[in-house]
Protein backbone atom coordinates (compact mmCIF):
# COMPACT_ATOMS: atom_id res chain seq x y z
CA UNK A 1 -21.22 -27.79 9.75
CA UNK A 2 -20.46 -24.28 9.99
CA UNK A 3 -21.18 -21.85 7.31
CA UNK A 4 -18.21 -20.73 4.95
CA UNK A 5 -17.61 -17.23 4.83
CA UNK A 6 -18.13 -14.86 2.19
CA UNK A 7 -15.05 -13.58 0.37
CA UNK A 8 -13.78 -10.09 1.70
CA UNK A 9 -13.33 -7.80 -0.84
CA UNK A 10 -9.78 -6.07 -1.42
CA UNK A 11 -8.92 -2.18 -2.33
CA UNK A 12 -5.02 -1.91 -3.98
CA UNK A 13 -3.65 1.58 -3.75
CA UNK A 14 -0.60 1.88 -5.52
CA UNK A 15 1.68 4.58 -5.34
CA UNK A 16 5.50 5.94 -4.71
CA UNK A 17 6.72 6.20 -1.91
CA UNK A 18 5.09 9.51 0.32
CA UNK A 19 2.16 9.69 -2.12
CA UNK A 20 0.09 9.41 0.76
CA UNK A 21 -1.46 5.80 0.40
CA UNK A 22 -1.27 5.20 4.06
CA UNK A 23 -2.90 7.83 5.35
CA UNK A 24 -5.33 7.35 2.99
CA UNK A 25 -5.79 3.65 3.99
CA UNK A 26 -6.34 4.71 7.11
CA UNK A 27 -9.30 6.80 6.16
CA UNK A 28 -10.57 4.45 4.31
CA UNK A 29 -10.84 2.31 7.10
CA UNK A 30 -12.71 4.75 8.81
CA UNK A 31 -15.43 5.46 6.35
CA UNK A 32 -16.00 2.09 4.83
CA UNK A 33 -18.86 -0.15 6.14
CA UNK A 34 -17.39 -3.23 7.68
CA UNK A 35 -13.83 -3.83 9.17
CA UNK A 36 -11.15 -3.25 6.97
CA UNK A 37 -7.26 -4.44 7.47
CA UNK A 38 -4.91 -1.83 6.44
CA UNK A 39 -1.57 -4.24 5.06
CA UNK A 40 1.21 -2.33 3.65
CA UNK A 41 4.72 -3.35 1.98
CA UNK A 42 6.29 -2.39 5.46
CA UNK A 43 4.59 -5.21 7.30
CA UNK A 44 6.41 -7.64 5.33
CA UNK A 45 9.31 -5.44 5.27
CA UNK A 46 9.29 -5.64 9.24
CA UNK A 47 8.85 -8.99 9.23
CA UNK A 48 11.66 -10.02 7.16
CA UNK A 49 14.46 -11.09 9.19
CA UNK A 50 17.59 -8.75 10.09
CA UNK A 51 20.19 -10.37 7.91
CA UNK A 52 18.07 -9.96 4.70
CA UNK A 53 17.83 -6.24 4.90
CA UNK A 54 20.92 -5.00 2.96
CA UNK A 55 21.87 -8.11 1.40
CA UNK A 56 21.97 -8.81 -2.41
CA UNK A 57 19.52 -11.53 -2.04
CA UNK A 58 17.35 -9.85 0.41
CA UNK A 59 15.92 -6.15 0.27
CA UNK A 60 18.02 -2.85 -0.13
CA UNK A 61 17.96 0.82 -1.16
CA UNK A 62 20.97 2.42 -3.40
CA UNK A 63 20.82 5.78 -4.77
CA UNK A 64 17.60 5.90 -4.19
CA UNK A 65 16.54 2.45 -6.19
CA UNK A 66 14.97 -0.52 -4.19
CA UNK A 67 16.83 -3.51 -5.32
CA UNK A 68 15.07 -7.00 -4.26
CA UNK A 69 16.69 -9.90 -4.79
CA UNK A 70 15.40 -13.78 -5.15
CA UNK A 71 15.01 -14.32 -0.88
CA UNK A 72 13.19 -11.41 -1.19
CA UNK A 73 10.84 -12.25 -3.98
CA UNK A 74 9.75 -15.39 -2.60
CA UNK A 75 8.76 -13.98 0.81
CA UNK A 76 6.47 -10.82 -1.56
CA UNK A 77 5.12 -14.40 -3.06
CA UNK A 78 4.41 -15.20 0.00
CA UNK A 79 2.90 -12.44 1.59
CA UNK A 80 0.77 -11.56 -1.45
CA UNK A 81 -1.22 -15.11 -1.30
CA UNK A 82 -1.51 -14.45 2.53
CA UNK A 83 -3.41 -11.21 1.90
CA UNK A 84 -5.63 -13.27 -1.07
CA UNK A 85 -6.33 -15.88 1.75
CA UNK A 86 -7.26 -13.50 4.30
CA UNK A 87 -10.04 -12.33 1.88
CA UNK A 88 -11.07 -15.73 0.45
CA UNK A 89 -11.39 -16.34 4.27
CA UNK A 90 -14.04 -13.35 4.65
CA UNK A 91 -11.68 -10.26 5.32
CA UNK A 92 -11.92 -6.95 3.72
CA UNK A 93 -8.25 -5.88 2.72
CA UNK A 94 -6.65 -2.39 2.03
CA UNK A 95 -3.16 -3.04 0.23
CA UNK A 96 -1.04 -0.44 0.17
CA UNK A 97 2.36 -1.34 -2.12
CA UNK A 98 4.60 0.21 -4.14
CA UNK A 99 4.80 -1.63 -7.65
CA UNK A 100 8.07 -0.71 -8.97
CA UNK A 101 7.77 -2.92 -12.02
CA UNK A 102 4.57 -1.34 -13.05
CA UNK A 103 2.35 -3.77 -14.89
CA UNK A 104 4.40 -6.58 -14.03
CA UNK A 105 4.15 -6.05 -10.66
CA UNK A 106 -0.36 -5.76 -11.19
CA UNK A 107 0.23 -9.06 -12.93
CA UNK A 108 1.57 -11.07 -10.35
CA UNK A 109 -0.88 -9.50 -7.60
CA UNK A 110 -4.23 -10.26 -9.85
CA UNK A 111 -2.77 -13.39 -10.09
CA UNK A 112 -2.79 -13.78 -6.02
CA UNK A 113 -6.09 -12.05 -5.80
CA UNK A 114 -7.65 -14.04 -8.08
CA UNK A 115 -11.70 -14.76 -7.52
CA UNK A 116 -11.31 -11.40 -5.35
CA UNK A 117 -13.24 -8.65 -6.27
CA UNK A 118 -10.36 -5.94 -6.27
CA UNK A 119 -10.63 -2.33 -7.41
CA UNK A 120 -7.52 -0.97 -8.07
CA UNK A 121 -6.83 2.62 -6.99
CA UNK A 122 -3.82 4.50 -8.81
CA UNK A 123 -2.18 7.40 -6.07
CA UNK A 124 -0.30 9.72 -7.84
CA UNK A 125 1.38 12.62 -6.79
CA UNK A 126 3.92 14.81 -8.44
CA UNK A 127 7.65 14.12 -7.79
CA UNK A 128 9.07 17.26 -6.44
CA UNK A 129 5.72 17.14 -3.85
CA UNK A 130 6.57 13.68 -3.01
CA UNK A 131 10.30 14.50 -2.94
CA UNK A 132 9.74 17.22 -0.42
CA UNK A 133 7.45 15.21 1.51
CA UNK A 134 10.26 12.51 2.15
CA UNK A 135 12.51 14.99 3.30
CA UNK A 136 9.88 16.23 5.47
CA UNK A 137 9.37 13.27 6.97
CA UNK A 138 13.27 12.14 7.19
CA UNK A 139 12.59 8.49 7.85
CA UNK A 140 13.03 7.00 4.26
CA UNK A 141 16.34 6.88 2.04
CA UNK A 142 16.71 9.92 0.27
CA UNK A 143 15.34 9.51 -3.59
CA UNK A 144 12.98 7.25 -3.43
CA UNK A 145 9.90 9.52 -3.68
CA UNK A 146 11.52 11.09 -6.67
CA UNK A 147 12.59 7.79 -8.57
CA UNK A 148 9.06 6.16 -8.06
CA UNK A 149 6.90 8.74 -8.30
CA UNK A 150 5.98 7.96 -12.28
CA UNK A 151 7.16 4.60 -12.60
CA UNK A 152 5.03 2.50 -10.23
CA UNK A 153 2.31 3.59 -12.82
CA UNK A 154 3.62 2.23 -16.12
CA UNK A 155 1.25 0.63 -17.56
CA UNK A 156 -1.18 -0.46 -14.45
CA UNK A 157 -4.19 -0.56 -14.99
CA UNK A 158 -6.81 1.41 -12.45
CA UNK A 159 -10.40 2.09 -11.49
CA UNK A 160 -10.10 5.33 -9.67
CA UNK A 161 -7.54 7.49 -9.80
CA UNK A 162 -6.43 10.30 -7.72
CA UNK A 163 -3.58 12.69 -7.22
CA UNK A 164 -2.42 13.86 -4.04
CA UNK A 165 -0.22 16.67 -4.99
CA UNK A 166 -3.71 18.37 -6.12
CA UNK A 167 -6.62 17.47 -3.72
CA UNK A 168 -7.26 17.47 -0.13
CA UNK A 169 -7.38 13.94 1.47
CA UNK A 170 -11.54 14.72 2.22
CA UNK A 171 -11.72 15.21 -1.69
CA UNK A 172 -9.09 12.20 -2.57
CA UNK A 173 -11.69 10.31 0.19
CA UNK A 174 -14.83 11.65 -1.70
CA UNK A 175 -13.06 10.44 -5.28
CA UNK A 176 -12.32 6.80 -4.08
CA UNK A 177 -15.83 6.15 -1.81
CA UNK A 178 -18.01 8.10 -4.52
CA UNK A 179 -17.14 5.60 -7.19
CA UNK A 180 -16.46 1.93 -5.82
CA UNK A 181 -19.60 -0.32 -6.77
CA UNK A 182 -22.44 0.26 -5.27
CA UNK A 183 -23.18 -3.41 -4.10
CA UNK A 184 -20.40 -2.56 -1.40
CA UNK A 185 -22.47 -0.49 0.16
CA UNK A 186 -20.09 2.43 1.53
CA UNK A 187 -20.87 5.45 3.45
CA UNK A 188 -18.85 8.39 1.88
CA UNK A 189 -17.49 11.28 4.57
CA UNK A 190 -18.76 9.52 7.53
CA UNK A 191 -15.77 9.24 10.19
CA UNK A 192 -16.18 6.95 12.37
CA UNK A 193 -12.89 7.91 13.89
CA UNK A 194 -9.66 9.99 13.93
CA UNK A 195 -7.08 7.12 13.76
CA UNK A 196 -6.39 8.25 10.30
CA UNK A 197 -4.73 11.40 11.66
CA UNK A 198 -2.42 9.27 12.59
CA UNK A 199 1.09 9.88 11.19
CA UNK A 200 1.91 6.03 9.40
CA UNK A 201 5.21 4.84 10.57
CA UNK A 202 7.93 3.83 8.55
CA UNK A 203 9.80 0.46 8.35
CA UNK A 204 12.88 1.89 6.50
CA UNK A 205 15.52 4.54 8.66
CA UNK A 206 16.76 6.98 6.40
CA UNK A 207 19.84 5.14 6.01
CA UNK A 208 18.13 2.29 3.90
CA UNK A 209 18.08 0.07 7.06
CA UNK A 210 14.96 -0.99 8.65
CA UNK A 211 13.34 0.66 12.10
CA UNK A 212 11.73 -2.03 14.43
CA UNK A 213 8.24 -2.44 14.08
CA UNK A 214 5.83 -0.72 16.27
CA UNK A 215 5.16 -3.73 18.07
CA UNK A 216 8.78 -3.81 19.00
CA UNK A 217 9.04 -0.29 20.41
């Protein structure tokens, strides 16, 4: 019979929206010992089919708010157990989300991740930074850096912090590495690679509608 595997391990960053969590996934990935899947909110957000972007029951952006409605929720359900069974399965795990009910939002993904040893990084950055950011980068609905920034914080509860708006990603890298448990044996400011440079792409147009995934390009 073949050997199980070990459970993978899983690293949460949390943030608003051009805080910077995917490029620092992506430098995670690059420094941590062992292969790690970078899985953000977009993914699913890409995935979800056209006629539930914009709809009440599906996902959509107003004035800057994200409103999800009950189609929605179930497929976030969804896709949070599939990340907790590709770790119980032996895959390491970045998650990069935006929890925009805070503490609820922890809640229902410690519930998913349960039995998965899960260190929960908080990235904050301040909102005008993050608001200038998303105009920078011009592929997001207007507001939604600015609305977020704070509030996808409330309450969660973290193991490392860091703030964006006031280090460098090397330091923000040096933070994070320097103090997950040492039993995961990482290797901080070793780059194996510069994918991380990599600008992340976006699944939402500035119009609240969503771009086609990169696989569809």
């Amino acid at each position: 019979m073949a050997e199980s595997p070990s459970t993978g391990r899983a690293i949460v960053l949390n943030g608003g929206s051009s805080s910077g969590k995917s490029t620092i996934g992506r430098a995670l990935q690059s420094v941590l010992v062992g292969d790690w899947l970078l899985i953000g909110i977009d993914v699913l957000i890409w995935l979800l089919p056209v006629e539930m972007v914009g709809s009440p029951a599906g996902f959509s952006v107003a004035d800057g708010e994200i409103r999800r409605g009950p189609a929605f929720l179930r497929a976030y359900e969804g896709f949070q157990h599939s990340i907790a069974a590709l770790c119980r399965a032996g895959q390491n795990v970045i998650i990069d989300d935006v929890l925009i009910d805070g503490i609820a939002g922890q809640r229902t993904w410690a519930a998913s991740l349960a039995g998965i040893d899960a260190v929960w990084v908080g990235v904050r950055c301040e909102p005008d930074i993050a608001m200038a950011r998303e105009s920078e980068r011009g592929d997001r609905p207007v507001g939604i850096a600015g609305h977020y920034a704070d509030r996808v914080h409330r309450g969660v509860d973290y193991d490392i912090d860091v703030d964006t708006s006031a280090a460098s990603l090397e330091d923000t890298l040096s933070v994070i590495v320097g103090a997950l448990p040492d039993r995961w044996s990482v290797t901080p400011g070793v780059r194996r690679s510069g994918r991380e440079a990599l600008p992340p792409r976006s699944a939402w147009r500035a119009d609240g509608s969503r771009s086609l995934a990169p696989w569809e390009r």
